[in-house]
N, C-alpha and C. Protein backbone atom coordinates (compact mmCIF):
# COMPACT_ATOMS: atom_id res chain seq x y z
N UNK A 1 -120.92 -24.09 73.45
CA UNK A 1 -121.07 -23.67 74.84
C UNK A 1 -122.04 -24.60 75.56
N UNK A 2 -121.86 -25.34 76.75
CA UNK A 2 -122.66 -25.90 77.47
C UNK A 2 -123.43 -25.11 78.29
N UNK A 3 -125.03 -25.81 78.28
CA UNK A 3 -126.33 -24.94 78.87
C UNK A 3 -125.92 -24.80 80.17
N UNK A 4 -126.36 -23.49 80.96
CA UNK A 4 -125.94 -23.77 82.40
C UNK A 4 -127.43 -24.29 82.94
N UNK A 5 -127.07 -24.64 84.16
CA UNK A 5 -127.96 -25.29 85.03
C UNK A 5 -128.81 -24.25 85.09
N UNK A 6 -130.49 -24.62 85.38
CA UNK A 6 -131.48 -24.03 85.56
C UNK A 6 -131.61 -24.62 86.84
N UNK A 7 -132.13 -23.31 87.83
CA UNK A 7 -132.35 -23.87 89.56
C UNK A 7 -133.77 -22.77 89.78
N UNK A 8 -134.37 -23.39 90.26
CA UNK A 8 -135.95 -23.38 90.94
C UNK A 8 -135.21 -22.90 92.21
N UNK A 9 -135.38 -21.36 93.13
CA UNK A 9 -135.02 -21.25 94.51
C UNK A 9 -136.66 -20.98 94.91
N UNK A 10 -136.88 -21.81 95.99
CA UNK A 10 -138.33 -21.48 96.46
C UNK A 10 -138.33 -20.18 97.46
N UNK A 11 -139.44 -19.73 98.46
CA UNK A 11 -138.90 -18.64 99.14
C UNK A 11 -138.53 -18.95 100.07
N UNK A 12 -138.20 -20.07 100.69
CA UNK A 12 -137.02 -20.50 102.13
C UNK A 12 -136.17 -20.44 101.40
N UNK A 13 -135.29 -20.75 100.50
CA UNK A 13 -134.48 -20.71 99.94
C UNK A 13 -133.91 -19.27 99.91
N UNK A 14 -134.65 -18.88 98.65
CA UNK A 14 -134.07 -17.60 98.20
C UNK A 14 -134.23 -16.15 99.41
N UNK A 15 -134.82 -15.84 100.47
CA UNK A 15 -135.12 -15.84 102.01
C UNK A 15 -133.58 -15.78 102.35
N UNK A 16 -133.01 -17.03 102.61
CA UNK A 16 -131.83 -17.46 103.45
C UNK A 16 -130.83 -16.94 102.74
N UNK A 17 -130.86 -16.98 101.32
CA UNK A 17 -129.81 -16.35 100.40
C UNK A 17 -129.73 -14.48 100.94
N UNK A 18 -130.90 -14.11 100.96
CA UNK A 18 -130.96 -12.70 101.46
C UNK A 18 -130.52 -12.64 103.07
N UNK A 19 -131.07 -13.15 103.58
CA UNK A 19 -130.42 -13.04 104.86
C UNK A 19 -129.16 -13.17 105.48
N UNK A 20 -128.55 -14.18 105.25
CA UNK A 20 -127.35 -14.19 105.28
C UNK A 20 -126.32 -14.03 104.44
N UNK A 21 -125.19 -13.42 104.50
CA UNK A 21 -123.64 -13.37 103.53
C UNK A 21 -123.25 -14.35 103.76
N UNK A 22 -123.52 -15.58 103.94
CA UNK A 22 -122.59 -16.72 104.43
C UNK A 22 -124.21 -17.89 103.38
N UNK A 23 -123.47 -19.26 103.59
CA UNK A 23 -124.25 -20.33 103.34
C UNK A 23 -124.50 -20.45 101.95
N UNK A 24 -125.15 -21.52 101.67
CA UNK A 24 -125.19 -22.64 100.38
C UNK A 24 -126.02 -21.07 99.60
N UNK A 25 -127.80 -20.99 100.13
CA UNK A 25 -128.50 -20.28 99.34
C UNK A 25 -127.63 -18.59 98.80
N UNK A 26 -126.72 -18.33 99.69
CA UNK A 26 -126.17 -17.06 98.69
C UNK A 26 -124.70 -17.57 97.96
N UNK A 27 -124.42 -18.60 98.21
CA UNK A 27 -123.51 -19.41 97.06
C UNK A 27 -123.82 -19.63 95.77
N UNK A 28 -125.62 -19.72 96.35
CA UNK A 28 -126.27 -20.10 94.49
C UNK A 28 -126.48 -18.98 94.15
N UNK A 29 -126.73 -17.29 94.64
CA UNK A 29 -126.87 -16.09 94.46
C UNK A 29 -125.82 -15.80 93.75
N UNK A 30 -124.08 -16.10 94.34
CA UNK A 30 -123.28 -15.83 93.78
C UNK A 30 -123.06 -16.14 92.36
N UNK A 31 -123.51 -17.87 92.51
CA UNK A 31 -123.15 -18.81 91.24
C UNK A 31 -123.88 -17.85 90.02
N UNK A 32 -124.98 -17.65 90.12
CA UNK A 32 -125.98 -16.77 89.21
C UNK A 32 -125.40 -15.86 88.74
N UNK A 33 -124.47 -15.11 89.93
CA UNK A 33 -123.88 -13.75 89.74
C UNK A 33 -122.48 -14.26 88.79
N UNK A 34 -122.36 -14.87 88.70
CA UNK A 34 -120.98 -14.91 87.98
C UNK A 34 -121.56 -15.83 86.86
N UNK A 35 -123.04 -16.22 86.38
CA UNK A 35 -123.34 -16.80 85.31
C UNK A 35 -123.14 -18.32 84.63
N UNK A 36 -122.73 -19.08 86.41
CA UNK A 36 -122.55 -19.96 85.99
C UNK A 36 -123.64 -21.03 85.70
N UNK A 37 -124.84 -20.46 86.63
CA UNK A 37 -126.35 -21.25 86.78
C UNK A 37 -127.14 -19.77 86.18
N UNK A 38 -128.59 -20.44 85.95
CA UNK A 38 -129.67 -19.89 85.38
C UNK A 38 -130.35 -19.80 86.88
N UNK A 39 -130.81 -19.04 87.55
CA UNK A 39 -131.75 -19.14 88.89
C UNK A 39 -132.78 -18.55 88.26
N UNK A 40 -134.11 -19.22 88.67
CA UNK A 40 -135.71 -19.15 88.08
C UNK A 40 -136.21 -18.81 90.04
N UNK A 41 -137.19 -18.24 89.22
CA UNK A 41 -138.00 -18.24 90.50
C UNK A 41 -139.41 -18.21 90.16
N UNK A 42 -140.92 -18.06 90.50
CA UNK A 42 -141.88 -17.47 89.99
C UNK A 42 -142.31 -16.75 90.36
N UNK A 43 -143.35 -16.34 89.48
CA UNK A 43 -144.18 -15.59 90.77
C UNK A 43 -145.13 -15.22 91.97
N UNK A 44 -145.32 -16.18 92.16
CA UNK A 44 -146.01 -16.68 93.98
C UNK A 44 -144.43 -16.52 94.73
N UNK A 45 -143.67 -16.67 94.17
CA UNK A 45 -142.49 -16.98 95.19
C UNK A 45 -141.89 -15.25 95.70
N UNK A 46 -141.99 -14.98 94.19
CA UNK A 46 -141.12 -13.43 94.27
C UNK A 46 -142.15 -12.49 95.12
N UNK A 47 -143.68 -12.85 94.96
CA UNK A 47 -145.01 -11.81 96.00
C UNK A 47 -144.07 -12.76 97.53
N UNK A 48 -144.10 -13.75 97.81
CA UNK A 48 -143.96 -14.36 99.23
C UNK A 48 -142.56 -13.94 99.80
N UNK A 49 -141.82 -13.70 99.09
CA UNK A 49 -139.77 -13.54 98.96
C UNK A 49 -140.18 -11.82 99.58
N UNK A 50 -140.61 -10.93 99.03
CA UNK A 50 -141.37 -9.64 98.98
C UNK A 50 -142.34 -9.55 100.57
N UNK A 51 -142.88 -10.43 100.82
CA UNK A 51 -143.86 -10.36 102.13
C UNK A 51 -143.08 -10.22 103.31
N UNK A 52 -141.91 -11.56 102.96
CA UNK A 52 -141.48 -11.76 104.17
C UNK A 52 -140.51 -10.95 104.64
N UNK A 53 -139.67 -10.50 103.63
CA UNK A 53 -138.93 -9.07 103.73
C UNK A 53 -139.31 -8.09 104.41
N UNK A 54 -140.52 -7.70 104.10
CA UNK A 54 -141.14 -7.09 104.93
C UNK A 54 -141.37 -6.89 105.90
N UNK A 55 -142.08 -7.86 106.23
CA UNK A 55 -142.34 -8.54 107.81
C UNK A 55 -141.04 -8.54 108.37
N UNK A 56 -140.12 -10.19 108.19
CA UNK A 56 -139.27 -10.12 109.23
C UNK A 56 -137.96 -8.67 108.87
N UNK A 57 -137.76 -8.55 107.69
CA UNK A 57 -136.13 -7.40 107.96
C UNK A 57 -136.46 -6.21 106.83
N UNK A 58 -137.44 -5.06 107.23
CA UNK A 58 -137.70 -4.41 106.17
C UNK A 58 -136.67 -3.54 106.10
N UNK A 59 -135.37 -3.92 106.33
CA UNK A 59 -134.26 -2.84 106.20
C UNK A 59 -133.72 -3.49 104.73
N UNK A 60 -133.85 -4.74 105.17
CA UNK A 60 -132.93 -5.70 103.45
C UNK A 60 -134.01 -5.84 102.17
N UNK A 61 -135.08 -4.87 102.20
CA UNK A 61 -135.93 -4.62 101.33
C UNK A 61 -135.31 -4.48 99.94
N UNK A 62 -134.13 -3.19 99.96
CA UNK A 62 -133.31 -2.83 98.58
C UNK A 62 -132.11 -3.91 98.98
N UNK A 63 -131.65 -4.82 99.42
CA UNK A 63 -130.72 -6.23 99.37
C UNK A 63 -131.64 -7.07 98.20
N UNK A 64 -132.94 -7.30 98.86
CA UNK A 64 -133.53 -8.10 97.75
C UNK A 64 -133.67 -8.00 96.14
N UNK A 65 -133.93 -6.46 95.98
CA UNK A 65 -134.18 -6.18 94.89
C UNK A 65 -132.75 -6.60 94.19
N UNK A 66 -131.28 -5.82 94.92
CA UNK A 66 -130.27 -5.87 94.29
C UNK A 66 -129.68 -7.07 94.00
N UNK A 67 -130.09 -8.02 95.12
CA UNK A 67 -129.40 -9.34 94.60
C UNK A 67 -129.91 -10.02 93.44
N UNK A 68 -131.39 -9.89 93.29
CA UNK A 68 -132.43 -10.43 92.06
C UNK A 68 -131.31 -10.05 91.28
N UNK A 69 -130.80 -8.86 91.29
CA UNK A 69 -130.86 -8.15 89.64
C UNK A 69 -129.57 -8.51 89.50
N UNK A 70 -128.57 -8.42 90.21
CA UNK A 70 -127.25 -9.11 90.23
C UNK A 70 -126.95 -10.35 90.33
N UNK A 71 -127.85 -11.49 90.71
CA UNK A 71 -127.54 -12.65 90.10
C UNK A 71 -129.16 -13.12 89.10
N UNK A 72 -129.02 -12.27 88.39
CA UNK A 72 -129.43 -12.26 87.38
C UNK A 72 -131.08 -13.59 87.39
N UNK A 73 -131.69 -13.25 88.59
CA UNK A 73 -132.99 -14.07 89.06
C UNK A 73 -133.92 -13.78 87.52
N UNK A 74 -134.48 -14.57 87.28
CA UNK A 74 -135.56 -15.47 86.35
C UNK A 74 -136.85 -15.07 86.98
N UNK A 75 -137.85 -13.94 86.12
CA UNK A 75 -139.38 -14.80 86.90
C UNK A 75 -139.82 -15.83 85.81
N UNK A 76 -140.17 -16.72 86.27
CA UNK A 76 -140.51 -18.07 84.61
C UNK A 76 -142.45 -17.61 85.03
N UNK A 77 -143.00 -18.50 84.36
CA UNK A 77 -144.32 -18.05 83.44
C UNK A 77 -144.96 -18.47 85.30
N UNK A 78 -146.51 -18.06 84.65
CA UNK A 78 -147.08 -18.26 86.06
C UNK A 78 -147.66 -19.68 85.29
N UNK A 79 -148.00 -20.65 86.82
CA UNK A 79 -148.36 -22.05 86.44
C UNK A 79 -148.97 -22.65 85.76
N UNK A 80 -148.67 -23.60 84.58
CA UNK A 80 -150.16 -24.33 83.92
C UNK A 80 -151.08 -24.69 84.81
N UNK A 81 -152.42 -24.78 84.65
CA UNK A 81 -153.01 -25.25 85.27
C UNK A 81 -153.26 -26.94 85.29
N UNK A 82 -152.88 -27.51 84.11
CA UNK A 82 -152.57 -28.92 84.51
C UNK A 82 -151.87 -29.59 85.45
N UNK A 83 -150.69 -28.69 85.41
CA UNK A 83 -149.34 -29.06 86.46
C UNK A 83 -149.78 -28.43 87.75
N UNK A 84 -151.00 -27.60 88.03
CA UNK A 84 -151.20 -26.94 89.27
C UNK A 84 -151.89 -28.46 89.54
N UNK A 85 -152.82 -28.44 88.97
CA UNK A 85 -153.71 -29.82 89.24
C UNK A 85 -153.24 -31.18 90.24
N UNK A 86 -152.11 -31.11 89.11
CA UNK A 86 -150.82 -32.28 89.80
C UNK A 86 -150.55 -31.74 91.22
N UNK A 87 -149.80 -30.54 90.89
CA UNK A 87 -148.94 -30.49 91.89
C UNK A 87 -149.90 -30.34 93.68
N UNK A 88 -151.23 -29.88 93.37
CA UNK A 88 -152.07 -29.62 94.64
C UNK A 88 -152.57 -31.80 94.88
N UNK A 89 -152.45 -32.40 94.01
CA UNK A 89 -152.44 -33.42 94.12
C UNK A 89 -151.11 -33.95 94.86
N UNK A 90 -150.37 -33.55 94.96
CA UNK A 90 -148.92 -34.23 95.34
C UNK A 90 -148.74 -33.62 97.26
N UNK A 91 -149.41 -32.03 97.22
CA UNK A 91 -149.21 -31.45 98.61
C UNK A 91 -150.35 -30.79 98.75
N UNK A 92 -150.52 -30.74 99.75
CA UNK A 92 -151.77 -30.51 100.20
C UNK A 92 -151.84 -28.93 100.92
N UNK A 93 -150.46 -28.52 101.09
CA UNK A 93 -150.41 -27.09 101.38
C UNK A 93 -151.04 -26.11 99.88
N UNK A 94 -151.75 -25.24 100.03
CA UNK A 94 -152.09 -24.43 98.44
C UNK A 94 -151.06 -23.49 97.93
N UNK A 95 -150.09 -23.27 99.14
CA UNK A 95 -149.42 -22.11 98.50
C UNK A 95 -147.76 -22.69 98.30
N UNK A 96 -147.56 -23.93 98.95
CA UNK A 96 -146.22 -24.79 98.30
C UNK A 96 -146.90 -25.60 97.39
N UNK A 97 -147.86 -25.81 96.98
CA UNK A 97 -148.41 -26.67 95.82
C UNK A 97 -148.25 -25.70 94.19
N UNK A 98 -148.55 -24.03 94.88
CA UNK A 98 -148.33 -23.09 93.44
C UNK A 98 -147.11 -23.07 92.92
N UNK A 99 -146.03 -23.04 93.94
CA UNK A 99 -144.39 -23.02 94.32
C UNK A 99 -144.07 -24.20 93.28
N UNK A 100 -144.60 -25.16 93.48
CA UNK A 100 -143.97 -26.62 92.99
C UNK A 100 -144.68 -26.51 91.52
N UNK A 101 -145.70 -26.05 91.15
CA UNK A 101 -146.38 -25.68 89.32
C UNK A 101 -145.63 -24.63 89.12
N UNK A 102 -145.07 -23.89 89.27
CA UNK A 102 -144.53 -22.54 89.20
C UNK A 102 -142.78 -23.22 88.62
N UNK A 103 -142.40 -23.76 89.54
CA UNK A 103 -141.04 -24.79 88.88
C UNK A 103 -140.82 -25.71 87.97
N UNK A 104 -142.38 -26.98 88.23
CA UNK A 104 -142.43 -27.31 87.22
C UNK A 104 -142.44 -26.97 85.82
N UNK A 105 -143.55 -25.89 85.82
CA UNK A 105 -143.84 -25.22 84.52
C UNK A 105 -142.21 -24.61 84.08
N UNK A 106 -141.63 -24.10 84.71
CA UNK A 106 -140.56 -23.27 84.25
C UNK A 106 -139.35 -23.92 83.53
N UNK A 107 -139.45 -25.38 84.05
CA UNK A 107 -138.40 -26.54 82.99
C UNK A 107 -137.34 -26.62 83.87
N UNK A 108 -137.01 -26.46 84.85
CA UNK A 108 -135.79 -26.60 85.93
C UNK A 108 -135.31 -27.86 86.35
N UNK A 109 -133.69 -27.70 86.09
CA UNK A 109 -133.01 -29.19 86.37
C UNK A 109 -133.07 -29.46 87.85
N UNK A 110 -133.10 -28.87 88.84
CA UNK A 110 -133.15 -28.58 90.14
C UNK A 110 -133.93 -27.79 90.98
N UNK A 111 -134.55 -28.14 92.15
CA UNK A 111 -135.49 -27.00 93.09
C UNK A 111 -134.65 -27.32 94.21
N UNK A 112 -134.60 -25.82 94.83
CA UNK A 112 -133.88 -25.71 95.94
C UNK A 112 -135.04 -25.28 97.02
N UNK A 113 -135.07 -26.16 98.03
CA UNK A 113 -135.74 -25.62 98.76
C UNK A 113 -135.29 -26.10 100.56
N UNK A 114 -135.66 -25.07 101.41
CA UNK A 114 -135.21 -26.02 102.76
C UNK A 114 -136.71 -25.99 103.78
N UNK A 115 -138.03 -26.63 103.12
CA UNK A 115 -138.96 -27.25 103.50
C UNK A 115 -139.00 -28.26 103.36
N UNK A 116 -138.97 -28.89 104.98
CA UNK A 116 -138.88 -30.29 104.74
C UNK A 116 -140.07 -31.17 104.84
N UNK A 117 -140.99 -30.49 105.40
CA UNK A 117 -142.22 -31.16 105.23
C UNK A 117 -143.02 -31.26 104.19
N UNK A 118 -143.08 -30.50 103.24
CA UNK A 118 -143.99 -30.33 102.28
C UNK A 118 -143.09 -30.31 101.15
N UNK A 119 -141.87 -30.55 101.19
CA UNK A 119 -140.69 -31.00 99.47
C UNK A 119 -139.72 -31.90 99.78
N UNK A 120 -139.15 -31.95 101.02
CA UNK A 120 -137.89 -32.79 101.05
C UNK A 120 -138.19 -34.06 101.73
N UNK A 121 -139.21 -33.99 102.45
CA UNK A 121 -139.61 -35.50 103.30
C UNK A 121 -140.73 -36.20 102.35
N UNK A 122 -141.20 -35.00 101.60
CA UNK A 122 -142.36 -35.81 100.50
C UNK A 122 -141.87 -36.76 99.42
N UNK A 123 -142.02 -37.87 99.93
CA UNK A 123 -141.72 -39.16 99.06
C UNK A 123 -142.85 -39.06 97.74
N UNK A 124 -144.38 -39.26 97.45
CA UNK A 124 -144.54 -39.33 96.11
C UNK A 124 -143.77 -38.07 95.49
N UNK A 125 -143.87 -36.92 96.08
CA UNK A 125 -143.25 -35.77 94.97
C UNK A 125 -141.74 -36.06 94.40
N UNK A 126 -140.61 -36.55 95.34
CA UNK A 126 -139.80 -36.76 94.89
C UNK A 126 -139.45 -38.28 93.85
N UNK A 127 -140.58 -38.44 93.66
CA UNK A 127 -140.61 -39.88 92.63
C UNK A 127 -141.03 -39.62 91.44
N UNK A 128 -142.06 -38.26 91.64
CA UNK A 128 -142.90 -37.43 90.35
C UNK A 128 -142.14 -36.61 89.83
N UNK A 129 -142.09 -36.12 90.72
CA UNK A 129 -140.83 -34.33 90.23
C UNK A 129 -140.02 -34.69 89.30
N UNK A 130 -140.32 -33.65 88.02
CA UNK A 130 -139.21 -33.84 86.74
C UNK A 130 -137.79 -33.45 87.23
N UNK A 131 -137.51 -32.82 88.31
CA UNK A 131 -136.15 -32.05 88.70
C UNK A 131 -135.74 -32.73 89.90
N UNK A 132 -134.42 -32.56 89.97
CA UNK A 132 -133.89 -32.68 91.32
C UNK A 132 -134.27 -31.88 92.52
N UNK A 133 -134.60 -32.25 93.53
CA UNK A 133 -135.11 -31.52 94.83
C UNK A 133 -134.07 -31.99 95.79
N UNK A 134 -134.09 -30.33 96.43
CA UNK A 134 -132.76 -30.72 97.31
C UNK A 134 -132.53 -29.03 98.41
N UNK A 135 -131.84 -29.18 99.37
CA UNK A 135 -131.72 -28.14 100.19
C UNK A 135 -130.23 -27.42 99.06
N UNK A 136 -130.07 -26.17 99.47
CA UNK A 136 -129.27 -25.38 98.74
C UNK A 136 -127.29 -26.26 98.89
N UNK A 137 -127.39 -27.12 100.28
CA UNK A 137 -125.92 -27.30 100.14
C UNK A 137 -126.60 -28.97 98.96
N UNK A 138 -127.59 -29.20 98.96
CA UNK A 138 -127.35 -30.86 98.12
C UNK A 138 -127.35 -30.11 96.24
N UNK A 139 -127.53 -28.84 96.36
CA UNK A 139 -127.86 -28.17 94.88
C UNK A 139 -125.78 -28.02 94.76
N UNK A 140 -125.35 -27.42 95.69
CA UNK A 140 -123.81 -27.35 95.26
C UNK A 140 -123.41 -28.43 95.20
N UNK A 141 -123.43 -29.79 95.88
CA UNK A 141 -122.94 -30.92 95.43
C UNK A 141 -123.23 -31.46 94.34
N UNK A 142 -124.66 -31.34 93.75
CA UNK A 142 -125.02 -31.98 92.39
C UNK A 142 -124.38 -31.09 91.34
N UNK A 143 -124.03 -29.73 91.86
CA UNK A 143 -123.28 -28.70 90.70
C UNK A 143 -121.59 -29.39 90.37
N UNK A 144 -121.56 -29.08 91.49
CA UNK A 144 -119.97 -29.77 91.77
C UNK A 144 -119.81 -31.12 91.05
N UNK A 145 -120.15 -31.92 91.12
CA UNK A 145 -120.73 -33.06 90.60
C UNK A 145 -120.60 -33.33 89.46
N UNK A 146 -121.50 -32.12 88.38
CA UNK A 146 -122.15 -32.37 87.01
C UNK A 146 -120.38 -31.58 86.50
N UNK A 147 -120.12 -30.91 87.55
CA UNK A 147 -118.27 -29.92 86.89
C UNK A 147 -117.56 -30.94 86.54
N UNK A 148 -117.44 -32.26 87.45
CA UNK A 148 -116.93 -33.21 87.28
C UNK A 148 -116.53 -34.23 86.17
């Protein structure tokens, strides 16, 4: 049996997956749901995924929970502190710097995220980063891709 893909969803990511029935981030919800990917998340992400629910749509409060559990969401370990070290070295935000040790640590072939200032425009991180970084539609093309 071939390993399935392991995916890092940060909380813009996994956010957009809840919010909308449509788009890339609940494509990778689905993908999970039918077992074709591993989705990781941590836990800074799942307290922030949890806040914002709150705040902006506290009606999709039980959406969140149910989708976790139906596409079968990952919490991976909380961060080494070596790799925190790094990673607050790489961004200078503290709470996308935990996000990015939180993935690292977890061993993920891919991070999905749609911050572009602080993961997708960041040139040293994407030269460092053990994983692919990418917005949720560049995560279905590299899936699509690896099917290939």
């Amino acid at each position: 049996m071939t390993q399935r893909a392991r995916v890092f969803l940060d909380t813009s990511a996994l956010f957009a997956g809840i919010w909308s029935g449509a788009g890339g981030a609940r494509m990778i919800l689905k993908l999970g749901e039918a077992e074709a990917i591993q989705i990781w998340v941590g836990p800074q992400v799942l307290k922030e995924a949890e806040a914002v629910v709150r705040r902006k749509a506290p009606a999709a409060l039980p959406d969140l929970a149910l989708l976790l559990d139906r596409s079968g969401v990952q919490v991976g370990p909380p961060a080494k502190r070596a790799i925190l070290r790094r990673s607050r070295a790489l961004i200078n935000h503290p709470g996308d710097a935990h996000v990015l040790a939180e993935a690292w640590t977890a061993g993920v072939g891919f991070f999905v995220t749609l911050d572009r200032e602080h993961f997708l425009e960041n040139q040293p991180l994407r030269a460092e980063a053990p994983f692919q970084l990418g917005t949720p539609g560049d995560f279905l093309a590299w899936f699509r891709d690896s099917l290939l």
